[in-house]
N, C-alpha and C. Protein backbone atom coordinates (compact mmCIF):
# COMPACT_ATOMS: atom_id res chain seq x y z
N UNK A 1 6.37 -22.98 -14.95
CA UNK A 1 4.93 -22.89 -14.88
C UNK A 1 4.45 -23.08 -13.44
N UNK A 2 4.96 -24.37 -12.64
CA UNK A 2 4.67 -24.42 -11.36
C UNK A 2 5.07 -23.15 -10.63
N UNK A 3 6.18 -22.58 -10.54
CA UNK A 3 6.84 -21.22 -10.19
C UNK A 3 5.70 -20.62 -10.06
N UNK A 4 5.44 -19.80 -11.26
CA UNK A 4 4.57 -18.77 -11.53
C UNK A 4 2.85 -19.21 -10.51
N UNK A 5 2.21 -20.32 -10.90
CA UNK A 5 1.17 -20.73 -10.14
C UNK A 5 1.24 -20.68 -8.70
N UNK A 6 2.50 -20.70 -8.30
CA UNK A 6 2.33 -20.66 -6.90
C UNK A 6 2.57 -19.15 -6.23
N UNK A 7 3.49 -18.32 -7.15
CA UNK A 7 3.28 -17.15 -6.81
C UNK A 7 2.04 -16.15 -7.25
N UNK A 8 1.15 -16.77 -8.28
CA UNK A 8 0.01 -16.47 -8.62
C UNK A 8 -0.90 -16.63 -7.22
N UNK A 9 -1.01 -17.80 -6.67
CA UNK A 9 -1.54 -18.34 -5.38
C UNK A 9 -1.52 -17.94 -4.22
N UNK A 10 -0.23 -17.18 -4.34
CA UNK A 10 0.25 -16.26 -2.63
C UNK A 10 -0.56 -14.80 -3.13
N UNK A 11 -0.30 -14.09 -4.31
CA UNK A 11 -0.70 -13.01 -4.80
C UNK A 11 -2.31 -13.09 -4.92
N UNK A 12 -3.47 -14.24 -5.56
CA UNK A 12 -4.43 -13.83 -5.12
C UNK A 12 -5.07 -14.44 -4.48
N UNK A 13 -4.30 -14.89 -3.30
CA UNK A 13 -5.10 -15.70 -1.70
C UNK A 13 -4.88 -14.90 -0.64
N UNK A 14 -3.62 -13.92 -1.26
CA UNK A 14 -3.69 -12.49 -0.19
C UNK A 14 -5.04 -11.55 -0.62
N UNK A 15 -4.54 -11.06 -1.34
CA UNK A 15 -5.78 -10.20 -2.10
C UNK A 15 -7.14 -10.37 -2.15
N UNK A 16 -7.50 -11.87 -2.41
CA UNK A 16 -8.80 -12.34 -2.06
C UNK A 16 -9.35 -12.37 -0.82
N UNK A 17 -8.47 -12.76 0.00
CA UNK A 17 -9.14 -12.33 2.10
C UNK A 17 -9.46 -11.20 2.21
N UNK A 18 -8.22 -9.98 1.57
CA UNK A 18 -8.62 -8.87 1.86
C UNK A 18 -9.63 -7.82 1.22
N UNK A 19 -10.33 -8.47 -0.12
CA UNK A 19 -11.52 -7.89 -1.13
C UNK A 19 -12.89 -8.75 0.25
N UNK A 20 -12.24 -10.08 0.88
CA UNK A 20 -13.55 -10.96 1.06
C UNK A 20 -13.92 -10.09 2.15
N UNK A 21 -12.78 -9.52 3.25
CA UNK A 21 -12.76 -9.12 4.40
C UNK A 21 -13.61 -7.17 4.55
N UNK A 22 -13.40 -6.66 2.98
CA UNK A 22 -13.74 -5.57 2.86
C UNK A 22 -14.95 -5.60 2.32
N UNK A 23 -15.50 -6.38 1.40
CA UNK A 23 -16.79 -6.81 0.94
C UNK A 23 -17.64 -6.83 2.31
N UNK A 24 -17.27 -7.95 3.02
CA UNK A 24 -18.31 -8.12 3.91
C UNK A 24 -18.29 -7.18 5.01
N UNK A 25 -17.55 -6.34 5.34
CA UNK A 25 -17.51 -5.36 6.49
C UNK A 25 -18.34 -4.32 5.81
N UNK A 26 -17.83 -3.36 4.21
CA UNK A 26 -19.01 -2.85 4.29
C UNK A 26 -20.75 -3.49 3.79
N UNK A 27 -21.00 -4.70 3.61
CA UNK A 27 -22.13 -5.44 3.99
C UNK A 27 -22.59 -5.13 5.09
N UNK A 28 -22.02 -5.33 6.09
CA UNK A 28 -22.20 -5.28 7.17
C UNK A 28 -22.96 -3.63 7.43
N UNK A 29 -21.90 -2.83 7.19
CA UNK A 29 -22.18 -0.77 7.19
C UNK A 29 -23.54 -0.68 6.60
N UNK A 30 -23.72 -1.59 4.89
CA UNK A 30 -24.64 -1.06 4.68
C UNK A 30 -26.33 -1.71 4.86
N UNK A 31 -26.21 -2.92 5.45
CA UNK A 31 -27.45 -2.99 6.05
C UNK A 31 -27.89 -3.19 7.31
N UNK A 32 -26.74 -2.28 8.33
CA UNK A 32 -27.05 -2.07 9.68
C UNK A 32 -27.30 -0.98 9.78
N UNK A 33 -27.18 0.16 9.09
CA UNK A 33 -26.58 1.62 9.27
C UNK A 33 -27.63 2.12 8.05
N UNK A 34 -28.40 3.24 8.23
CA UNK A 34 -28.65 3.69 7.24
C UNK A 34 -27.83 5.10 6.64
N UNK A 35 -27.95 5.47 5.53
CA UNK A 35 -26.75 6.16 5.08
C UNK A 35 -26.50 7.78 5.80
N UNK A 36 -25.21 8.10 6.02
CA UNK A 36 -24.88 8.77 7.33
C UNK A 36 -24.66 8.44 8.48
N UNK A 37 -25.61 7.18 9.34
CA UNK A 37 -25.80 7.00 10.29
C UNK A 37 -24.53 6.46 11.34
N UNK A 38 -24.08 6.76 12.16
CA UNK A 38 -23.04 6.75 13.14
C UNK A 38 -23.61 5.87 13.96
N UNK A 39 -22.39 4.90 14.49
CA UNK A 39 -22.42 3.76 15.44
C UNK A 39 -21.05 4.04 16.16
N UNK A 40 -21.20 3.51 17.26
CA UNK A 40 -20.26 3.10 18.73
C UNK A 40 -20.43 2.53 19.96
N UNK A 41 -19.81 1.47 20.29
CA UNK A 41 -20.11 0.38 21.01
C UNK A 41 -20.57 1.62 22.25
N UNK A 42 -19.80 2.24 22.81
CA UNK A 42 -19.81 3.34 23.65
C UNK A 42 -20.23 4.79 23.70
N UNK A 43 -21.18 5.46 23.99
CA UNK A 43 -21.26 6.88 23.67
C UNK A 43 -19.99 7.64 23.59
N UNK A 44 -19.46 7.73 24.64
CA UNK A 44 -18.24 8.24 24.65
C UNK A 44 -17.13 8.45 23.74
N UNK A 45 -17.24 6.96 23.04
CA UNK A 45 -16.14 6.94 22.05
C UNK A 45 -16.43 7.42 20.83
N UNK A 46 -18.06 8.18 20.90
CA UNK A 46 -18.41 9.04 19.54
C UNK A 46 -17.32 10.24 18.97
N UNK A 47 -16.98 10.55 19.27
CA UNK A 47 -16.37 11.91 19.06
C UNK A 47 -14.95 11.53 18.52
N UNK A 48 -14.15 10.56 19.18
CA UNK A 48 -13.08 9.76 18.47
C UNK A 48 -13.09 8.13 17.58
N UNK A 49 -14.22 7.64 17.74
CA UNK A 49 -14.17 6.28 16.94
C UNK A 49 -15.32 5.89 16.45
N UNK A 50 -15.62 5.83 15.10
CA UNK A 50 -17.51 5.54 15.04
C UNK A 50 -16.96 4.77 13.74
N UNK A 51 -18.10 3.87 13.93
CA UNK A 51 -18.86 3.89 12.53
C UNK A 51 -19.48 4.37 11.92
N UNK A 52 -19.33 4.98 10.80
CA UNK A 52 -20.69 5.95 10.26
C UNK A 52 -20.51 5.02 8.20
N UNK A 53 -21.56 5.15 8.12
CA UNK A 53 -22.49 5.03 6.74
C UNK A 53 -22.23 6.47 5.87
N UNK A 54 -20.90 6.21 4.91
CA UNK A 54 -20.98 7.33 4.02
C UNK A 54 -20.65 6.37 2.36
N UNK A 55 -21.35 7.28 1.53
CA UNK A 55 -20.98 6.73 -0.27
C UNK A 55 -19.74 7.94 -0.67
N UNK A 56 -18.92 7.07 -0.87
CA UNK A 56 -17.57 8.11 -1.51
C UNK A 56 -17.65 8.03 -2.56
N UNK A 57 -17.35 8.35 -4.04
CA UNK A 57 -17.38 8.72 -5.24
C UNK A 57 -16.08 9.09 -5.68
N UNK A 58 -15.14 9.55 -4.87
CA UNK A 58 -13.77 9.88 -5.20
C UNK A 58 -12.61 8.88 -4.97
N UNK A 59 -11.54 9.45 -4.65
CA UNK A 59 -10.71 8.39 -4.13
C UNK A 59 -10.32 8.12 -2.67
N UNK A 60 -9.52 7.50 -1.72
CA UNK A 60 -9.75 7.20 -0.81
C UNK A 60 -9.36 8.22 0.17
N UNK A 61 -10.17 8.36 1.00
CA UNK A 61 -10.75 9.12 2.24
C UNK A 61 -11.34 10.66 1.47
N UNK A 62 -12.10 10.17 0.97
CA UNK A 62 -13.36 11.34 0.16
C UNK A 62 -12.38 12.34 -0.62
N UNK A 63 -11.70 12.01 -1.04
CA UNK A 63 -10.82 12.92 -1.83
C UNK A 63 -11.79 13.08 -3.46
N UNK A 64 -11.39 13.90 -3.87
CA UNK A 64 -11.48 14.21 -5.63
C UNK A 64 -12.98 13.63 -5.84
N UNK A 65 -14.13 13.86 -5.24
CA UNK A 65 -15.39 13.22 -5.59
C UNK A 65 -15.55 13.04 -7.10
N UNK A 66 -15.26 14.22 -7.75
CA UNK A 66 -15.76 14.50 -8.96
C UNK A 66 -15.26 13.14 -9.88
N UNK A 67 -14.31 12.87 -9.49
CA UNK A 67 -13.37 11.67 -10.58
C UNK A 67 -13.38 10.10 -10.53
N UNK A 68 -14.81 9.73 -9.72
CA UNK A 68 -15.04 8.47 -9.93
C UNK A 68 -14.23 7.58 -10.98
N UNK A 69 -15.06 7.96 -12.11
CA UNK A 69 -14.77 7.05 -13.51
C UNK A 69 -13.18 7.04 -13.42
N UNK A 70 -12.72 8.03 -12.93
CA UNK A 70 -10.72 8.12 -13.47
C UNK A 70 -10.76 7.25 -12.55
N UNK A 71 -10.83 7.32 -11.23
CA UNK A 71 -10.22 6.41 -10.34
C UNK A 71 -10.53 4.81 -10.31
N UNK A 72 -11.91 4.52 -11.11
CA UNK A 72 -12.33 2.80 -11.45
C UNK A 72 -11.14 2.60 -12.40
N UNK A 73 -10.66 3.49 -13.80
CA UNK A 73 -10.24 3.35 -14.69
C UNK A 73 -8.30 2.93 -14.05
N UNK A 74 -7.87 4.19 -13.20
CA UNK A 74 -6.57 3.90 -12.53
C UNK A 74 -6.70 2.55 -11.69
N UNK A 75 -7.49 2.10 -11.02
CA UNK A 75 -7.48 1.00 -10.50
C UNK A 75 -7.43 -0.51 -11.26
N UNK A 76 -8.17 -0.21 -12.07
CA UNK A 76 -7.93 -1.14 -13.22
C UNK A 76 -6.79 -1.19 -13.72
N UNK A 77 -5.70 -0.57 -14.00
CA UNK A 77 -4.42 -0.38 -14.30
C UNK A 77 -3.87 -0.88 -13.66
N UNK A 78 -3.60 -0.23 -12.43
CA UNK A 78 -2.92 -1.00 -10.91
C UNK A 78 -3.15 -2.35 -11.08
N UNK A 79 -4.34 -2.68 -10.93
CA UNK A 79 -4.63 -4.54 -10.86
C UNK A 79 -3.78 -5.11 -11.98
N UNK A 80 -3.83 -4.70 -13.16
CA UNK A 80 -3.18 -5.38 -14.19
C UNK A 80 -1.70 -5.05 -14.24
N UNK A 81 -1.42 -4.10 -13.85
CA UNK A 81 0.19 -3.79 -13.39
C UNK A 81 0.78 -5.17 -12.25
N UNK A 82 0.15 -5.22 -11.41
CA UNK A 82 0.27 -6.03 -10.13
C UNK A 82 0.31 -6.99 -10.64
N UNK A 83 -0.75 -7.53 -11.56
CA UNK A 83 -0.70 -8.85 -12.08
C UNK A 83 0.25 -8.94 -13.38
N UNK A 84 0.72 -8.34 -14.03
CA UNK A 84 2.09 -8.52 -14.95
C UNK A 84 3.21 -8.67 -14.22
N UNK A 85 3.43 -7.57 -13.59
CA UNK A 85 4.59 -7.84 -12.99
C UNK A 85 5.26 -8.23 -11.13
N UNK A 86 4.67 -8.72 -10.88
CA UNK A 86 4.18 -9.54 -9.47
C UNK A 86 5.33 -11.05 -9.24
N UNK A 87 5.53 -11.71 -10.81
CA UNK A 87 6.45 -12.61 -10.79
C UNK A 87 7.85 -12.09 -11.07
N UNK A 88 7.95 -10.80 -11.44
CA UNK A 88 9.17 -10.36 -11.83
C UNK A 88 9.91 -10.30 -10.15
N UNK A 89 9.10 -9.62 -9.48
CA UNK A 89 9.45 -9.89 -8.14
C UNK A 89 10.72 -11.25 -7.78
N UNK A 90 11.71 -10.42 -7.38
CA UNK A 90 12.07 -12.07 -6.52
C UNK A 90 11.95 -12.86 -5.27
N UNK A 91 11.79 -13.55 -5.74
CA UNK A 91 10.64 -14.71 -4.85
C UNK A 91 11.36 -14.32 -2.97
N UNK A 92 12.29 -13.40 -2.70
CA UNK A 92 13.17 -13.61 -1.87
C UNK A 92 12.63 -12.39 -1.24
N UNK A 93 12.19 -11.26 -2.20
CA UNK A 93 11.56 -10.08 -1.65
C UNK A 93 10.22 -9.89 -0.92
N UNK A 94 10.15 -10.57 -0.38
CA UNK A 94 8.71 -11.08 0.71
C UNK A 94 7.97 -9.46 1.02
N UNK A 95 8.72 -8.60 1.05
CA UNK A 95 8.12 -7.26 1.26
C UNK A 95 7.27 -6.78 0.19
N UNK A 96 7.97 -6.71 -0.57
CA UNK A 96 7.30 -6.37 -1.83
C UNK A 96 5.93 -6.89 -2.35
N UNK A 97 6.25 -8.11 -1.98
CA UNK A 97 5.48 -9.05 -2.79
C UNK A 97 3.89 -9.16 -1.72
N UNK A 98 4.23 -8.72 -0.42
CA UNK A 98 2.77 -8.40 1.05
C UNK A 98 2.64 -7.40 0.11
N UNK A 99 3.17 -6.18 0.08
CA UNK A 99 2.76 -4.99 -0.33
C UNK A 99 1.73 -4.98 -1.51
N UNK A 100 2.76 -5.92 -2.99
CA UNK A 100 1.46 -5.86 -4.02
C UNK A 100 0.51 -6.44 -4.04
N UNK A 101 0.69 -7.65 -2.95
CA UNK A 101 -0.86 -8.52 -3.09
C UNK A 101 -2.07 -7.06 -1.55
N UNK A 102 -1.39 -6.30 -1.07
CA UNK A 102 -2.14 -5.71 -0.33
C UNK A 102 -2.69 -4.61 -1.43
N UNK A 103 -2.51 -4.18 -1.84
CA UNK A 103 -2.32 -2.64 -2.69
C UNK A 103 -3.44 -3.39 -4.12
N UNK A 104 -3.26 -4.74 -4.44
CA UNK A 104 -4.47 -5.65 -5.30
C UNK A 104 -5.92 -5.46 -4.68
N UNK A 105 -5.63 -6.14 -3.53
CA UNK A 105 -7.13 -6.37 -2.63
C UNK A 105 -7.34 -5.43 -2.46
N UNK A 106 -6.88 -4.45 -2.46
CA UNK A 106 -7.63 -2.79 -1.65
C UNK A 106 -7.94 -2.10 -3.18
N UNK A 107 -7.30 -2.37 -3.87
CA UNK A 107 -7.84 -1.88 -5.49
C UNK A 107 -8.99 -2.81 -5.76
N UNK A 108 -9.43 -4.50 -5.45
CA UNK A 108 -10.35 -4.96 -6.32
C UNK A 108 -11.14 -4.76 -5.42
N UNK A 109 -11.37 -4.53 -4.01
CA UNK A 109 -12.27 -4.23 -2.76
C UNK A 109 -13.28 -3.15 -3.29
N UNK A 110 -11.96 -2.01 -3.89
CA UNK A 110 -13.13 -0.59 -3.92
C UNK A 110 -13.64 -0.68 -5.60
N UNK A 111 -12.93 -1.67 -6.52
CA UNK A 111 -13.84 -1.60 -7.69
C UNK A 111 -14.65 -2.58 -7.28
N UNK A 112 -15.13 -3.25 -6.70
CA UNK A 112 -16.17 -4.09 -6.85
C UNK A 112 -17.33 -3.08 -6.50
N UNK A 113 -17.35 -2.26 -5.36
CA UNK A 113 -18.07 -1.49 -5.07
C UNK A 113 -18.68 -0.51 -6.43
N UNK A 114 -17.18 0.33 -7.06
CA UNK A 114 -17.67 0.95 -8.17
C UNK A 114 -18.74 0.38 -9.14
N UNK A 115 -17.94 -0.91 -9.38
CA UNK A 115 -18.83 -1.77 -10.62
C UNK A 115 -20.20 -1.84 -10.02
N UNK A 116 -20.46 -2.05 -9.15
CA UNK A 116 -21.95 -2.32 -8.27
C UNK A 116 -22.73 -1.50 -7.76
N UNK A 117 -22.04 -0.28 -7.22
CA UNK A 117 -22.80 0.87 -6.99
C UNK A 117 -22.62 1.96 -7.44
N UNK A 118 -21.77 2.31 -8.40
CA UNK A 118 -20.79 3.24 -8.71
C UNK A 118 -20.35 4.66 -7.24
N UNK A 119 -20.15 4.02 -6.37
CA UNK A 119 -19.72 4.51 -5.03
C UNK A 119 -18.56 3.54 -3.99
N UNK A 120 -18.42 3.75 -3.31
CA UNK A 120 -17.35 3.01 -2.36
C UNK A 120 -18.23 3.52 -1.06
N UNK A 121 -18.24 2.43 0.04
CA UNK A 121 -18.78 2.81 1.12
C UNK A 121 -17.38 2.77 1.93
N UNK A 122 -17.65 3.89 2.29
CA UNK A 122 -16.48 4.31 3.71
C UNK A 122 -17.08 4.02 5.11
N UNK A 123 -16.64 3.53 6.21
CA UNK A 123 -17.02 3.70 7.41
C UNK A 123 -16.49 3.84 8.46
N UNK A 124 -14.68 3.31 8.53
CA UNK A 124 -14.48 3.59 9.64
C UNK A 124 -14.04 5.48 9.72
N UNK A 125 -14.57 5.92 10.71
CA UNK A 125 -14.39 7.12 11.23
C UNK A 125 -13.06 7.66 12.74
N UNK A 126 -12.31 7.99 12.69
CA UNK A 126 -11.41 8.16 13.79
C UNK A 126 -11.51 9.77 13.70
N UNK A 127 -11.60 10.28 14.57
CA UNK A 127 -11.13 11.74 15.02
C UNK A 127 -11.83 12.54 14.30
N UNK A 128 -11.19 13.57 13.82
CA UNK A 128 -11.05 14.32 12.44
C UNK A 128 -10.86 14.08 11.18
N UNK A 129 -10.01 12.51 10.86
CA UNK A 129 -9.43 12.01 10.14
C UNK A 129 -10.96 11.73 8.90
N UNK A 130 -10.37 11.67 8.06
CA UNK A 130 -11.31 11.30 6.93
C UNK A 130 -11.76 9.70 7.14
N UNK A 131 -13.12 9.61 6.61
CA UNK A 131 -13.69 8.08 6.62
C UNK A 131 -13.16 7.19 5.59
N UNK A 132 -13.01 5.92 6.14
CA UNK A 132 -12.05 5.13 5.43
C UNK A 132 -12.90 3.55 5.11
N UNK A 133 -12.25 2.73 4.74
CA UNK A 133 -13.13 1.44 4.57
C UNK A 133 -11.49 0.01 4.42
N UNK A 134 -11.83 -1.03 4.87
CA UNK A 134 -10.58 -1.86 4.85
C UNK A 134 -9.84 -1.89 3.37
N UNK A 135 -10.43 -1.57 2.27
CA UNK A 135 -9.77 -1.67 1.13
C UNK A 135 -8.64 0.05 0.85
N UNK A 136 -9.44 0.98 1.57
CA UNK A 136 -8.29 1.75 2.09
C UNK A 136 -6.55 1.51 2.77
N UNK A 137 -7.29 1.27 3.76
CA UNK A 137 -6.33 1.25 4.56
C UNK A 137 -5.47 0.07 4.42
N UNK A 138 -5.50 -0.56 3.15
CA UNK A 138 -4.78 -2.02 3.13
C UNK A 138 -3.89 -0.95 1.83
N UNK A 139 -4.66 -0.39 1.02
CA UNK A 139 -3.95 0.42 0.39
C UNK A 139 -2.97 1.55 0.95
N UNK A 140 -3.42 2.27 1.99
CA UNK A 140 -2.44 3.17 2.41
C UNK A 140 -1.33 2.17 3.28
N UNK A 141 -1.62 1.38 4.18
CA UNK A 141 -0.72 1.04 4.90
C UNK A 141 0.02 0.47 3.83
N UNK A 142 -0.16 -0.38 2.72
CA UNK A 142 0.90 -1.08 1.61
C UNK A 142 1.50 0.06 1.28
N UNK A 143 1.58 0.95 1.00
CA UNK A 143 2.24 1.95 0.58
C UNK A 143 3.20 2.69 1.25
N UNK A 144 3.03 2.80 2.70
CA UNK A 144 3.40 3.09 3.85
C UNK A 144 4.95 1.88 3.75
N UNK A 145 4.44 0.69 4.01
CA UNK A 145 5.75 -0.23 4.19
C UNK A 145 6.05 -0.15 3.15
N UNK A 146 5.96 -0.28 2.06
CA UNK A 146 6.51 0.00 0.50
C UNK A 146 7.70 0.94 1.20
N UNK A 147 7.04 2.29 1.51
CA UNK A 147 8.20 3.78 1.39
C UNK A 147 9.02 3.54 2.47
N UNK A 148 8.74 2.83 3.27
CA UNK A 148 10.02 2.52 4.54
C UNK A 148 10.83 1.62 4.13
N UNK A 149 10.14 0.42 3.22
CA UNK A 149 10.89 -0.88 3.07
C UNK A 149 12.04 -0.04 2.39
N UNK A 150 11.84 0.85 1.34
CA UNK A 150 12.50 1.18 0.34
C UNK A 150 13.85 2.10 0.75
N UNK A 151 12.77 3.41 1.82
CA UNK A 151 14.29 3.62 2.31
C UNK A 151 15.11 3.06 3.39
N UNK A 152 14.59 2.03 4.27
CA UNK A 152 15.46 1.21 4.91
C UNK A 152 16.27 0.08 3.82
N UNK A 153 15.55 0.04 2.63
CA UNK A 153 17.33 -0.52 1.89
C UNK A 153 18.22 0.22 1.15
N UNK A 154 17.84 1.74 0.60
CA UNK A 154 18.34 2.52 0.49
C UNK A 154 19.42 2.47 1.50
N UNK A 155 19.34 2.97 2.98
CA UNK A 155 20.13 3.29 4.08
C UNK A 155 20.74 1.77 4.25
N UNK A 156 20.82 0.85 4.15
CA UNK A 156 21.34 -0.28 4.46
C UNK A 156 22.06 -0.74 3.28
N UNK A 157 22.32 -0.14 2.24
CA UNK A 157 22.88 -0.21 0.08
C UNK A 157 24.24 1.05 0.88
N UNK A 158 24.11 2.05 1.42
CA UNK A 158 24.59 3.07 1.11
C UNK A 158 25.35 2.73 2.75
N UNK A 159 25.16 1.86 3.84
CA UNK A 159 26.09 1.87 4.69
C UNK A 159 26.80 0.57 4.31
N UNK A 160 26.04 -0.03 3.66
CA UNK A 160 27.23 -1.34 2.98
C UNK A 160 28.18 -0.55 2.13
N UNK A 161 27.55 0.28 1.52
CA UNK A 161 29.35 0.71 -0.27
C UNK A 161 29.76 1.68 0.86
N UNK A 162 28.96 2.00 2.30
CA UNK A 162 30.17 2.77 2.69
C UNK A 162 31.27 2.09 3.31
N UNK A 163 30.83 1.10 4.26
CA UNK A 163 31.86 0.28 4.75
C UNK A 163 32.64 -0.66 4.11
N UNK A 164 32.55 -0.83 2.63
CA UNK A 164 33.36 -1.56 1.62
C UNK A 164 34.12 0.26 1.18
N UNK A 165 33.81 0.46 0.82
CA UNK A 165 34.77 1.99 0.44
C UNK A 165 35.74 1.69 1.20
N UNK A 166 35.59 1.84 2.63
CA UNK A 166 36.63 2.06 3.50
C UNK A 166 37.90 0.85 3.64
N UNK A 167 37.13 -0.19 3.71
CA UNK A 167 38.02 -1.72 3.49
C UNK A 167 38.81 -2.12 2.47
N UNK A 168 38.23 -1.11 1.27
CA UNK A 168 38.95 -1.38 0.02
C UNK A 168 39.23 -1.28 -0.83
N UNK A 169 39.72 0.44 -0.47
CA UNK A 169 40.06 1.29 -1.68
C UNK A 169 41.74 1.31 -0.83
N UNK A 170 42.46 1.66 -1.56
CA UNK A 170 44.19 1.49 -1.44
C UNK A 170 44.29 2.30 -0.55
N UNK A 171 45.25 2.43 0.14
CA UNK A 171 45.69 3.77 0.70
C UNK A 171 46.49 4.69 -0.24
N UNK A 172 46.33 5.87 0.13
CA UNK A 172 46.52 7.55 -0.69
C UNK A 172 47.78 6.77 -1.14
N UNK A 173 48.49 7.64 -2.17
CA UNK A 173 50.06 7.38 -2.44
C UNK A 173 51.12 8.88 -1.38
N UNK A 174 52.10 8.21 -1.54
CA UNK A 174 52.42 8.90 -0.02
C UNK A 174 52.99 10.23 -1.32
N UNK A 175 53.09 11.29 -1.02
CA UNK A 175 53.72 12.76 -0.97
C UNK A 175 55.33 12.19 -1.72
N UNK A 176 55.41 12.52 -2.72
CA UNK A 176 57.03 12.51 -2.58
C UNK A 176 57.99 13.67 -2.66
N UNK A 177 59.03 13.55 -2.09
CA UNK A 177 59.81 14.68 -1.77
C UNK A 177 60.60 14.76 -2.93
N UNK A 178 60.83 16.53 -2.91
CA UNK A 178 61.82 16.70 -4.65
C UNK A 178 63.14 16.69 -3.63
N UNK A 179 64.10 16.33 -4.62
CA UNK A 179 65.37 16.31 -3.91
C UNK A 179 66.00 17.32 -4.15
N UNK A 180 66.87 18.19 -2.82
CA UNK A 180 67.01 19.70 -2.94
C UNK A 180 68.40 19.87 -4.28
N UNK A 181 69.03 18.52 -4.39
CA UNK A 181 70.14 18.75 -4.97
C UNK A 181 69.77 18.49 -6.45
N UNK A 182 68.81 18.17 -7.04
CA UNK A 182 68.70 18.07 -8.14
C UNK A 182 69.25 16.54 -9.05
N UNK A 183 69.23 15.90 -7.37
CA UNK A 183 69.75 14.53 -8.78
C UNK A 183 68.17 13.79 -9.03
């Protein structure tokens, strides 16, 4: 029971900074900014780095507008996925375990928004790149180290059985010769 409470505790004291940290940033977007409206400390840096005031409806970085409701509904899943199986985790897999408490907070970040506005406010803006908001990008980047963590142990599983292969499989059996005389 103690076990579980304390990995309950790492799982939502991560997650909770990062819903508190995305809550209040777009707070911040939406009553400095009126909607659309673009900010930058610098003129210059308009064209590559702004803040701007947008309502997304889809999923993250304005994707699929139309599918709000699916995406509150998949998020809700995720959270309760995360939270079933979060202790199955072993306590040793520290990767995993950043990843699902990141991939939580960036799921309860953008439903809180849904439940409240039925929108997600996006704001940070880079380049060309689609507008994003911290419950994004806690989601993409978790996902990101997820797919590296995974194949850097892939590649580190598969040069271990290779270098045990080699240490300790027998050597061949040697060729034997027929004898020309027939004994």
């Amino acid at each position: 029971m103690k076990r579980n409470f304390l990995e309950y505790a790492f799982l939502l004291s991560v997650a909770g900074v990062i819903v508190a940290l995305d809550q209040w940033t777009k707070w911040l977007v939406r009553t400095r900014l009126d909607f659309n409206e673009s900010w930058a400390p610098w003129n210059w840096l308009l064209p590559y780095a702004r803040i701007v005031h947008i309502q997304n409806t889809g999923a993250a970085f304005g994707s699929f507008q139309a599918f709000g409701d699916v995406f509150m509904v998949l998020a809700i899943i995720v959270s309760v996925g995360i939270l079933i199986f979060f202790t199955r985790v072993a306590q040793n897999d520290w990767l995993l375990r950043v990843v699902m408490s990141m991939e939580l907070g960036g799921a309860c970040g953008n439903l809180v928004d849904r439940f409240t506005q039925r929108h997600v406010t996006d704001f940070v803006s880079l380049g060309n790149f689609a507008v994003f908001n911290v419950a994004d990008a806690c989601i993409s980047v978790g996902v990101t180290i997820l797919i590296v963590g995974m194949l850097i142990r892939e590649w580190k599983q598969k040069q271990k059985s290779g270098s045990n292969a080699d240490t300790t499989s027998p050597p061949p059996p040697e060729p034997q010769q027929e004898n020309p005389s027939g004994e």
